[in-house]
Protein backbone atom coordinates (compact mmCIF):
# COMPACT_ATOMS: atom_id res chain seq x y z
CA UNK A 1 -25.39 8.28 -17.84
CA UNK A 2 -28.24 9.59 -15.90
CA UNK A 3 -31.33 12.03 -16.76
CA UNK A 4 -31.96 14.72 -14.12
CA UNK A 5 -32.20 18.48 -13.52
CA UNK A 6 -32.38 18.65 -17.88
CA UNK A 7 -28.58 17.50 -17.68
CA UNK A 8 -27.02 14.24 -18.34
CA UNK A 9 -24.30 13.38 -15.95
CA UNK A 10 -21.38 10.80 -16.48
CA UNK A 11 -22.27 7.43 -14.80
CA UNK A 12 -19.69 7.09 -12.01
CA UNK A 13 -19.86 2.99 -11.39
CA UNK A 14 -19.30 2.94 -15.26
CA UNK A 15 -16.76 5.86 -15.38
CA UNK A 16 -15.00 3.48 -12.25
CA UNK A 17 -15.12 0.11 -14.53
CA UNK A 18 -13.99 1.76 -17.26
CA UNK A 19 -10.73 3.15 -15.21
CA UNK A 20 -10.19 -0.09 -13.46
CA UNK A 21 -10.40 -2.09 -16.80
CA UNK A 22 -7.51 0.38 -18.57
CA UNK A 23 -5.23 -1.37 -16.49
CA UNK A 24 -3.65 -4.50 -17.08
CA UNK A 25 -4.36 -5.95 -14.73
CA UNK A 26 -7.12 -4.36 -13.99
CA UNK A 27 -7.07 -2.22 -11.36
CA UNK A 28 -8.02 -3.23 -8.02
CA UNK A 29 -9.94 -0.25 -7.00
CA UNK A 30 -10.92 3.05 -8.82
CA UNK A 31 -12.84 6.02 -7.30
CA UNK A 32 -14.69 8.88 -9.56
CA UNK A 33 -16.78 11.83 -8.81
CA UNK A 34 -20.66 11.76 -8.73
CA UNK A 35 -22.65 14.38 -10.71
CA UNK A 36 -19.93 15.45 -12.90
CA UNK A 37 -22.34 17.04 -16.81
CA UNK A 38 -21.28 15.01 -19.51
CA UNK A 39 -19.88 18.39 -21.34
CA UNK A 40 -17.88 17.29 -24.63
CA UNK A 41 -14.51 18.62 -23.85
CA UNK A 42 -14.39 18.49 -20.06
CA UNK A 43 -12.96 16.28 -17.83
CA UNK A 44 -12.99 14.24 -14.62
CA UNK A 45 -10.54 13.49 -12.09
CA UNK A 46 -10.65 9.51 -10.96
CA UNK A 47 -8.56 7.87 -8.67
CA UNK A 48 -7.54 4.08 -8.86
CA UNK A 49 -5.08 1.82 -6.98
CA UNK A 50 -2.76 -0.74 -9.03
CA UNK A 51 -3.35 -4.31 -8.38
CA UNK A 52 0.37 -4.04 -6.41
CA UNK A 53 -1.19 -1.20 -4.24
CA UNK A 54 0.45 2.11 -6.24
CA UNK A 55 -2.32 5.00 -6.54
CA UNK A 56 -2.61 7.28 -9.66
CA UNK A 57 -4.49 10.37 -10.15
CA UNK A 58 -6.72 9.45 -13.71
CA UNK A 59 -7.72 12.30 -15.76
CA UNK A 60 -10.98 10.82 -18.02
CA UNK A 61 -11.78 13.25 -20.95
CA UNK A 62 -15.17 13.29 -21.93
CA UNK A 63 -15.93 13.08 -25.63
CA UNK A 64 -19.69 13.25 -26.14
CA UNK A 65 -22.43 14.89 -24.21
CA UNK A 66 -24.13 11.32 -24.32
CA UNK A 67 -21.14 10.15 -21.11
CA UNK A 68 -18.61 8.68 -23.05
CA UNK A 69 -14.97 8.95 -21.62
CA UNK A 70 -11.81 8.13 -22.83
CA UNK A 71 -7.86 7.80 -20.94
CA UNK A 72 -4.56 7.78 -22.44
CA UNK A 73 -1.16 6.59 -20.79
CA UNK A 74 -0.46 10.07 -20.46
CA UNK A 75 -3.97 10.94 -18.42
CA UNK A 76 -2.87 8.17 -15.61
CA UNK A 77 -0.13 9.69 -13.47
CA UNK A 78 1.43 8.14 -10.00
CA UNK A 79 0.51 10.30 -6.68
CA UNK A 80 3.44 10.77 -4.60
């Protein structure tokens, strides 16, 4: 999470760990937007490449206006 502007935003290196480590294995890469609010009730789009090289579009919801996320198996979906 980070201060600025009055508005905390979502942490994107943490929001990234926190995709990669959902997989098991753990994903080899992940990718998440910068200054996304930490809004309870939105989301963010992440993307993250499979430890065999297969990409998938990651939906993280956020759950707390302090930058919590969470993912379930149905937020994690293959891109073509």
């Amino acid at each position: 999470m980070l201060a600025g502007c009055g508005k905390t935003t979502i942490d994107e290196k943490k929001a990234e760990d926190f995709v990669r480590s959902w997989f098991n294995p753990p994903a080899r890469s992940a990718t998440c937007p910068s200054g996304v609010e930490a809004k309870k009730g939105a989301t963010l789009t992440c993307t993250a490449v499979s430890i065999d090289g297969q990409h998938f579009r990651v939906t993280a919801h956020i759950v707390d206006s302090g930058g919590r996320i969470q993912i379930s198996s149905g937020d994690v979906r293959p891109v073509d």
